[in-house]
N, C-alpha and C. Protein backbone atom coordinates (compact mmCIF):
# COMPACT_ATOMS: atom_id res chain seq x y z
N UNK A 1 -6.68 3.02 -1.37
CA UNK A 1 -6.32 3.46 -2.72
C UNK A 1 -4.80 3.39 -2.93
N UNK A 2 -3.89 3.46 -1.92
CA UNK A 2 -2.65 3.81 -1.99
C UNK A 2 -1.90 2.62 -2.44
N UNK A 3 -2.07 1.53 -2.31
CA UNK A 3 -1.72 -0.03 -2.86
C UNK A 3 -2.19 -0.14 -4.09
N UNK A 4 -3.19 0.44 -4.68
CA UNK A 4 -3.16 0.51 -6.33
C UNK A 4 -2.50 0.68 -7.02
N UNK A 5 -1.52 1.53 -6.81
CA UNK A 5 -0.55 1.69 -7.49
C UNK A 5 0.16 2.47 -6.96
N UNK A 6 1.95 1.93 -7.55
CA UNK A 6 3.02 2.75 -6.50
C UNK A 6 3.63 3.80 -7.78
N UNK A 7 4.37 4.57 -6.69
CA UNK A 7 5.08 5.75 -8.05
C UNK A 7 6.76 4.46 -8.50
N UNK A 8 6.78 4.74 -9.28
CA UNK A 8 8.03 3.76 -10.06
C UNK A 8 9.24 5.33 -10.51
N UNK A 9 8.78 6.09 -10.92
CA UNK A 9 10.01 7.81 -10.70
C UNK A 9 8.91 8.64 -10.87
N UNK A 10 9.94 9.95 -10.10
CA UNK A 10 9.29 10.96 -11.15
C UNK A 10 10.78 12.40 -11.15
N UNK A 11 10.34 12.94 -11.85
CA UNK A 11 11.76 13.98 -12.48
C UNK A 11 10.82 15.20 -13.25
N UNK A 12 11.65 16.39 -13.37
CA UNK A 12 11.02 17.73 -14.08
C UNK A 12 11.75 16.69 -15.51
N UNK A 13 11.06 16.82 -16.53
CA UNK A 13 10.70 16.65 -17.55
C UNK A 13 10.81 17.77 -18.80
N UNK A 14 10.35 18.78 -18.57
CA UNK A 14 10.77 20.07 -19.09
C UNK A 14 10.38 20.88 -18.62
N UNK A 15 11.35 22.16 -18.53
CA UNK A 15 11.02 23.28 -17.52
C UNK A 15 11.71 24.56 -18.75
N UNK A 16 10.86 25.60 -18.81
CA UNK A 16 10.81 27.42 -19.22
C UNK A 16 10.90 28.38 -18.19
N UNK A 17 11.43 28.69 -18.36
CA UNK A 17 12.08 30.36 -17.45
C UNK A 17 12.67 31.32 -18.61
N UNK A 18 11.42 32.30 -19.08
CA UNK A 18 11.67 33.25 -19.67
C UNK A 18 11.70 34.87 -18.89
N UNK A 19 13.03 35.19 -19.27
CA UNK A 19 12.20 37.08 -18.45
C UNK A 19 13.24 37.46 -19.59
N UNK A 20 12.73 38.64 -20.19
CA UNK A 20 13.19 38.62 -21.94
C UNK A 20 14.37 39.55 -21.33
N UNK A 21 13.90 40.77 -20.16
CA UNK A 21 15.15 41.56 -20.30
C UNK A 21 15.46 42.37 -18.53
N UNK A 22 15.96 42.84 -18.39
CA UNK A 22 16.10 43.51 -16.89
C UNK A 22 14.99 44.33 -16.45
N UNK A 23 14.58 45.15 -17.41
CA UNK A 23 12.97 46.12 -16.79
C UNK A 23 12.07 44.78 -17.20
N UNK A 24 12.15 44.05 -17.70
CA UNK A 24 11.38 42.55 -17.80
C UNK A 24 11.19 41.91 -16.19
N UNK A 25 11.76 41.59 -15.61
CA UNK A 25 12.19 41.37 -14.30
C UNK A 25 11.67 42.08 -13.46
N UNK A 26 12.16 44.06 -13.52
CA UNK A 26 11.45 44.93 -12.74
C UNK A 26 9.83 44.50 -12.39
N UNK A 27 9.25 44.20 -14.20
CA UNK A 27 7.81 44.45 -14.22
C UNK A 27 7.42 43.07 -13.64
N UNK A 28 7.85 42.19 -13.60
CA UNK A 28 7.39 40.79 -12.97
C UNK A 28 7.25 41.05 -11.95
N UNK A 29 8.58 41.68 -11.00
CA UNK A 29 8.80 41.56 -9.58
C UNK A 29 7.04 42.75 -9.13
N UNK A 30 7.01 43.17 -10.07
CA UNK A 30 6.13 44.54 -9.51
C UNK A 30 4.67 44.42 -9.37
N UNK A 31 4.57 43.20 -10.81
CA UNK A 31 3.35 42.51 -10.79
C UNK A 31 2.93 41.28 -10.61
N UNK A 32 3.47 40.36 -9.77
CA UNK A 32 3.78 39.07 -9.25
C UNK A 32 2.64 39.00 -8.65
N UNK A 33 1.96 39.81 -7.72
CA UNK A 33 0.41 39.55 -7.59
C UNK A 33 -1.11 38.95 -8.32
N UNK A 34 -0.28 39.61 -9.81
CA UNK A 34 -1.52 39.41 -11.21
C UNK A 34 -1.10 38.16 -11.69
N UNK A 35 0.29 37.53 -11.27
CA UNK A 35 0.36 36.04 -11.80
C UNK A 35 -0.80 35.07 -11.52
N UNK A 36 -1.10 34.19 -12.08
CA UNK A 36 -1.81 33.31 -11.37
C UNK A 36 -1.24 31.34 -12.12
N UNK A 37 -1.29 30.11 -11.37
CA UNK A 37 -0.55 29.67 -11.36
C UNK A 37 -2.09 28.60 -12.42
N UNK A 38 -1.63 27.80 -13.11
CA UNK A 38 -2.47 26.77 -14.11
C UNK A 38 -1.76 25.55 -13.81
N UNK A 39 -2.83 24.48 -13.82
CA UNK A 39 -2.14 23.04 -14.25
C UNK A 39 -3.00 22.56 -15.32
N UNK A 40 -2.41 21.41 -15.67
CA UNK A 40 -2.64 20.70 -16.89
C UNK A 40 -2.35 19.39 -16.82
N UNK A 41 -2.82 17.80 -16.52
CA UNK A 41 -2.51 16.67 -16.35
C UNK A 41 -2.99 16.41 -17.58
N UNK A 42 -1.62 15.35 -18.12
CA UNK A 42 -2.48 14.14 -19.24
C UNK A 42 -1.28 12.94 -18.64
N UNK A 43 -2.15 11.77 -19.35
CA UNK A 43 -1.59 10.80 -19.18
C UNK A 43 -1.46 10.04 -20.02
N UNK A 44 -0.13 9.17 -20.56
CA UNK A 44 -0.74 7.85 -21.07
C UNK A 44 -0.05 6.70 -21.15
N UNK A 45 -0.34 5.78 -21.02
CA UNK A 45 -0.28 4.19 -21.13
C UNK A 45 1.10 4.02 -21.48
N UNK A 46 1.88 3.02 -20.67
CA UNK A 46 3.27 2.57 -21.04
C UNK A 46 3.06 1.20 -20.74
N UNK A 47 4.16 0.19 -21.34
CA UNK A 47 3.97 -1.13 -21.13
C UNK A 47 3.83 -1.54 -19.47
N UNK A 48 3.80 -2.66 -19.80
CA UNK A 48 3.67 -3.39 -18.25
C UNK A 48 3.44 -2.87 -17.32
N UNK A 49 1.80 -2.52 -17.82
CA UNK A 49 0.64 -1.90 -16.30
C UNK A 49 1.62 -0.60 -15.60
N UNK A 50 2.03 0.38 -16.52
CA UNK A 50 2.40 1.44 -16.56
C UNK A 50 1.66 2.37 -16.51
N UNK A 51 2.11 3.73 -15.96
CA UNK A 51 0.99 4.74 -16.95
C UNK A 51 2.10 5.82 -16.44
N UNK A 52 2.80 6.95 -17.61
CA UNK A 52 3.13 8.01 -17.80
C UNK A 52 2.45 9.14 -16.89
N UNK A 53 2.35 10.20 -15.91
CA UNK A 53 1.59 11.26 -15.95
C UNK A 53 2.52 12.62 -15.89
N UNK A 54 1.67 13.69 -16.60
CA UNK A 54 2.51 14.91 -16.75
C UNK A 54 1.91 15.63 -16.48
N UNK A 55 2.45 16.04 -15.03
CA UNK A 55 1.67 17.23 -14.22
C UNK A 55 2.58 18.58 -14.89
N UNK A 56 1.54 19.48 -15.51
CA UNK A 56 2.54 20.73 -15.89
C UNK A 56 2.33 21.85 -14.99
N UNK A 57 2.59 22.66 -14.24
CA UNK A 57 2.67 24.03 -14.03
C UNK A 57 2.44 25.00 -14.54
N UNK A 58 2.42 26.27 -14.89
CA UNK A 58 2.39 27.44 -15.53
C UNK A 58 2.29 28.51 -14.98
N UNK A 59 2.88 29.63 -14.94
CA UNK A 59 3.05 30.37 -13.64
C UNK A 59 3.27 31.98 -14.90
N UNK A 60 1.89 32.44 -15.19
CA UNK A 60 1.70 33.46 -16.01
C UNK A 60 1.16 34.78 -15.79
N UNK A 61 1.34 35.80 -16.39
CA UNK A 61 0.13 36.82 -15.49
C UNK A 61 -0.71 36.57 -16.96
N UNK A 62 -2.02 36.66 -16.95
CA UNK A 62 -3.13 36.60 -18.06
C UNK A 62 -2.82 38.30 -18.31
N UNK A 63 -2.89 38.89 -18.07
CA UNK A 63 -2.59 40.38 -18.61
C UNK A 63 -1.90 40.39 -19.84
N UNK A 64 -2.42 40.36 -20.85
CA UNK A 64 -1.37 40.17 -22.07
C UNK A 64 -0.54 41.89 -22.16
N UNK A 65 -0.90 42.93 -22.05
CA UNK A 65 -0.36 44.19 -22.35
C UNK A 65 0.65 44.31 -21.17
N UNK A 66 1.13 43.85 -20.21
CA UNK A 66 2.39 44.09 -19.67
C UNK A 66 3.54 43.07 -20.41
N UNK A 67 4.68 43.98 -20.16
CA UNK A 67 5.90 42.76 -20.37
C UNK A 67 5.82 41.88 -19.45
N UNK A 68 5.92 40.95 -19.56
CA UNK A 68 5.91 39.57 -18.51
C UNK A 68 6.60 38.67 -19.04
N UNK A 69 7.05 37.81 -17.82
CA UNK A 69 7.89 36.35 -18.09
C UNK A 69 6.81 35.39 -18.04
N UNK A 70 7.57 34.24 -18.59
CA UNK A 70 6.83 33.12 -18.65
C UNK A 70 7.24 31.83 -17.96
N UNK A 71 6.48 31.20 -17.25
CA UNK A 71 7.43 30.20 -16.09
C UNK A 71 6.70 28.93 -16.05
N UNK A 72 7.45 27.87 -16.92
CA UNK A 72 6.43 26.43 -17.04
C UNK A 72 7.41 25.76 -16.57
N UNK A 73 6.57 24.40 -15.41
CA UNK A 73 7.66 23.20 -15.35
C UNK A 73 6.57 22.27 -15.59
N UNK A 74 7.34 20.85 -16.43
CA UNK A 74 6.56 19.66 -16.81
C UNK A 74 7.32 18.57 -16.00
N UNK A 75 6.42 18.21 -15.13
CA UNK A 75 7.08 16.67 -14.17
C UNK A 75 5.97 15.68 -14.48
N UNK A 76 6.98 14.51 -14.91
CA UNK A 76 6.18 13.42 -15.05
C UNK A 76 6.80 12.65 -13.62
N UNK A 77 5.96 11.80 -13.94
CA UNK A 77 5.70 10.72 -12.48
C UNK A 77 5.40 9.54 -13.82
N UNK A 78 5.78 8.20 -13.00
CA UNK A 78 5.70 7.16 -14.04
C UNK A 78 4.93 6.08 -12.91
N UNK A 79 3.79 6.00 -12.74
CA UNK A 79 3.32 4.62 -11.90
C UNK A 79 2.88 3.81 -12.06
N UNK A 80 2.95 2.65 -11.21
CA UNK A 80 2.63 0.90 -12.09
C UNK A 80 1.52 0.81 -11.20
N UNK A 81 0.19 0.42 -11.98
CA UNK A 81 -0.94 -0.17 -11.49
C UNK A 81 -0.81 -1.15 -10.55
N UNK A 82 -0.88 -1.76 -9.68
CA UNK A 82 -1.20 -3.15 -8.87
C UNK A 82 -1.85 -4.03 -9.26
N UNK A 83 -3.76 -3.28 -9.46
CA UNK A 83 -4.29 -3.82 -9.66
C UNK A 83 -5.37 -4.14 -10.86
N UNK A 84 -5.11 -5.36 -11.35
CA UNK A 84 -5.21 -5.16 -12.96
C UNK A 84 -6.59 -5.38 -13.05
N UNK A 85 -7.28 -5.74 -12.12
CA UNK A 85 -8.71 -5.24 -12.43
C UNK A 85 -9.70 -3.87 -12.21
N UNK A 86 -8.52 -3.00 -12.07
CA UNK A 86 -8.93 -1.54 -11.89
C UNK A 86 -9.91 -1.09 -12.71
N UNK A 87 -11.03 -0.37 -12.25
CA UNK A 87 -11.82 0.40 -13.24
C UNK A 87 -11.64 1.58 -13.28
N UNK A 88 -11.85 2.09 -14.98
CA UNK A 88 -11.52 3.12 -15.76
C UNK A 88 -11.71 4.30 -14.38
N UNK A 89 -12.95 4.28 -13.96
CA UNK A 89 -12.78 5.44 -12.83
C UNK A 89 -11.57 6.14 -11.94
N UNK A 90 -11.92 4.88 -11.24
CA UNK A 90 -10.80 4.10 -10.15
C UNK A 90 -9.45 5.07 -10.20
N UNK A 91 -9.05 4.50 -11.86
CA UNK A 91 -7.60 5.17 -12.44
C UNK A 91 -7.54 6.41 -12.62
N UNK A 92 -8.55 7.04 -13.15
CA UNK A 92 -8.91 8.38 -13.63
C UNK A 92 -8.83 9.22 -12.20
N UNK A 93 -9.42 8.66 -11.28
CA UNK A 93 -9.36 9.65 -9.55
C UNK A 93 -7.58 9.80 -9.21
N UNK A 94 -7.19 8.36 -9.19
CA UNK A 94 -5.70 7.96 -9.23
C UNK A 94 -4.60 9.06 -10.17
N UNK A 95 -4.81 9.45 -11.39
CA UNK A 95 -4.24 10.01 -11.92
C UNK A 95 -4.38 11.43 -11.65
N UNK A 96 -5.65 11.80 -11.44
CA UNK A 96 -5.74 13.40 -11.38
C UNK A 96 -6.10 14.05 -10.02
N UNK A 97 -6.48 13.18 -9.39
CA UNK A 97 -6.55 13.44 -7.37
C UNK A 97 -5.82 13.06 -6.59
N UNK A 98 -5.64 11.43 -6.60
CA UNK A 98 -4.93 11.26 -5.39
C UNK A 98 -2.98 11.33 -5.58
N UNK A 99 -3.19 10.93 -6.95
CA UNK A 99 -1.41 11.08 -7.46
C UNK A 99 -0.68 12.48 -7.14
N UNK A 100 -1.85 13.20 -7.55
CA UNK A 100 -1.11 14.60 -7.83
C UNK A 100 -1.35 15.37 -6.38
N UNK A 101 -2.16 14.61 -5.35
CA UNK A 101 -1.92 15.25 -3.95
C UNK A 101 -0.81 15.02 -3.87
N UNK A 102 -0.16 13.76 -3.58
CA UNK A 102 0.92 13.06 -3.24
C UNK A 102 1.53 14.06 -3.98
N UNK A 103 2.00 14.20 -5.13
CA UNK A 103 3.33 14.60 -5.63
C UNK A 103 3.23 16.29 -5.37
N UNK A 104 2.38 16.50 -5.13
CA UNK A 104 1.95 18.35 -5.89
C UNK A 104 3.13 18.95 -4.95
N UNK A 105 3.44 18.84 -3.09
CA UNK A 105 4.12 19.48 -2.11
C UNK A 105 5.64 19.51 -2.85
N UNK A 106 6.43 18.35 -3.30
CA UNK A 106 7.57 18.29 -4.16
C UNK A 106 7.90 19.05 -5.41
N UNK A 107 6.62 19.11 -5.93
CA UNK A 107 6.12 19.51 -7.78
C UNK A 107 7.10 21.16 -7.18
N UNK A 108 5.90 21.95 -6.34
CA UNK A 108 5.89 22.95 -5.88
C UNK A 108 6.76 23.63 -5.35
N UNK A 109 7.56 23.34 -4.59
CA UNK A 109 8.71 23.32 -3.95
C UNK A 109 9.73 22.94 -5.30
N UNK A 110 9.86 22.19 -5.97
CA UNK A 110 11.03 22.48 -6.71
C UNK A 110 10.92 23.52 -7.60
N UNK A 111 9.46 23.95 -7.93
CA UNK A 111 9.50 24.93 -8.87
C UNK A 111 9.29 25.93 -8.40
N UNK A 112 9.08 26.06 -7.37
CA UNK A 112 9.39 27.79 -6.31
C UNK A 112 10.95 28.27 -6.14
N UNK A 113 11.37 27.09 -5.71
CA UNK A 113 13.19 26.80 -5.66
C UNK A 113 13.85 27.60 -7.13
N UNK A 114 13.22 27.05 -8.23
CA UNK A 114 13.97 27.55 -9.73
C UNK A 114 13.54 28.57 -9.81
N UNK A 115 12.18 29.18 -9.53
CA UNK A 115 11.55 30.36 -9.85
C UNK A 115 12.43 31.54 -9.14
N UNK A 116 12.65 30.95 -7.86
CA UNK A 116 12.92 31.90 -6.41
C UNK A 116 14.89 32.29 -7.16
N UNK A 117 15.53 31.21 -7.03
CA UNK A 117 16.77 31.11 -8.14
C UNK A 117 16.58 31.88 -9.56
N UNK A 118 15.57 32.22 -10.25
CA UNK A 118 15.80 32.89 -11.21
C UNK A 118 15.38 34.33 -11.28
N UNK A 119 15.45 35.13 -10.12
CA UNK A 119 15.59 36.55 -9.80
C UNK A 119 14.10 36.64 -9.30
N UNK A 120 13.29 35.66 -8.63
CA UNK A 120 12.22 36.13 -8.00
C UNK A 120 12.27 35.67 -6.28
N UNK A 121 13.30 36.15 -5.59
CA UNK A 121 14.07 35.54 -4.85
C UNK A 121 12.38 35.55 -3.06
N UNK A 122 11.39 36.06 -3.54
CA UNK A 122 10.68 36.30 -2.36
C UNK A 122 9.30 35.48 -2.46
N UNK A 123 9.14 35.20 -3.59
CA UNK A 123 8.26 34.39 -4.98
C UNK A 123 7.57 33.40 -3.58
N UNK A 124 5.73 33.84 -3.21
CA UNK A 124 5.01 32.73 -2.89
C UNK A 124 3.84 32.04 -3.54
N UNK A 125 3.50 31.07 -4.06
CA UNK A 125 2.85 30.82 -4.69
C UNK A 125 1.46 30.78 -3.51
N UNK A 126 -0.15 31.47 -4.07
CA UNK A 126 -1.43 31.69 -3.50
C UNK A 126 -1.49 30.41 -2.40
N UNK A 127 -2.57 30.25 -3.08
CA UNK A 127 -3.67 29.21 -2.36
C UNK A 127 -3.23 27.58 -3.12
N UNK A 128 -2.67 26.48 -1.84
CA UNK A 128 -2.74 25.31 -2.46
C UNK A 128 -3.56 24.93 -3.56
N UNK A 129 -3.69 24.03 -4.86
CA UNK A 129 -4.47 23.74 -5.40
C UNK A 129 -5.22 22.38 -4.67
N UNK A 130 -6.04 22.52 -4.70
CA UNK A 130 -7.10 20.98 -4.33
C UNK A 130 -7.65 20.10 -4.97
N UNK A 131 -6.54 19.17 -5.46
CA UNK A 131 -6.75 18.32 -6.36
C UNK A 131 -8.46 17.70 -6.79
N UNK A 132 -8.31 17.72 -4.77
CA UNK A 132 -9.91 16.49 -4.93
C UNK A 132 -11.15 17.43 -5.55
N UNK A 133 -11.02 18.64 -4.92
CA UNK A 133 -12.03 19.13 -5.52
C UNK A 133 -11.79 19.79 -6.73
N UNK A 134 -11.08 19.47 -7.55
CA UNK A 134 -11.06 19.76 -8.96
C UNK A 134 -11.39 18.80 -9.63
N UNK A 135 -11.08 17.35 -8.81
CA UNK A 135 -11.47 16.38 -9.64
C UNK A 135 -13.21 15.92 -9.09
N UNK A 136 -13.57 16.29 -8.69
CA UNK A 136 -15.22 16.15 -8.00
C UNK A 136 -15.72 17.33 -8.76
N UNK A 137 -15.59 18.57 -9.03
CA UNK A 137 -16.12 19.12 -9.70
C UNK A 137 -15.73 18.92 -11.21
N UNK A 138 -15.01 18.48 -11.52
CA UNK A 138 -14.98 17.38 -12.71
C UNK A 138 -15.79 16.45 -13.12
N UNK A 139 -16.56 15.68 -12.55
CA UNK A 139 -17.68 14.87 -12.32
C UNK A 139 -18.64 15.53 -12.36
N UNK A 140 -18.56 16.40 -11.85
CA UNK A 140 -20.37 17.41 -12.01
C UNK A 140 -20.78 18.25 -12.77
């Protein structure tokens, strides 16, 4: 699969770091357990056997009644197909499994780095996400 297509860049794209105020901060640091972390891939089509992808992050507590910060990073990755008789599948595993294994250890690490830098200096993010089996139970 890995000769299908190579990564051509990738870069944070847009990144949010909100904590509105100092007891804002307190209550994060206090409830950093109730965070829980979201992704979101889309992709799309650029010239010459291109394809855009934008792996986003989100790093929220769902608790709407506490004060809480809000912590998004958007990294795109830009990769060129190989092979131009790829099927729609093929690409679809490529974009949302095997790409985003590859990139996710970097993704993660830079956005623990900004998180950890913006007063959450001990900040671990849970359980790896598992691409493959998000994208297999995607299929079913």
């Amino acid at each position: 699969m890995e000769n299908k297509y190579k990564i051509v860049v990738s870069y944070i794209q847009d990144l949010s770091v909100e904590i509105p105020s100092p007891e804002a901060l307190v209550t994060i640091r206090n409830t950093i357990p109730e965070y829980k972390i979201k992704v979101d891939i889309k992709s799309k089509p650029l010239k010459r056997k291109m394809i855009e992808v934008l792996t986003t992050l989100t790093y929220e507590n769902p608790n709407k009644k506490k004060e809480r910060g809000f912590f998004q990073i958007a990294y795109a990755t830009v990769i060129e197909i190989n092979d131009i008789q790829i099927r729609k599948t093929e690409l679809e595993k490529i974009i949302l499994s095997d790409l985003q294994t590859k990139i996710y250890p970097e993704l993660e690490e830079k956005f623990l780095t900004i998180l950890r830098n913006s007063g959450l200096p001990d900040l671990q993010f849970g359980s790896k996400i598992d691409f493959e089996k998000l994208y297999s139970e995607k299929l079913n």
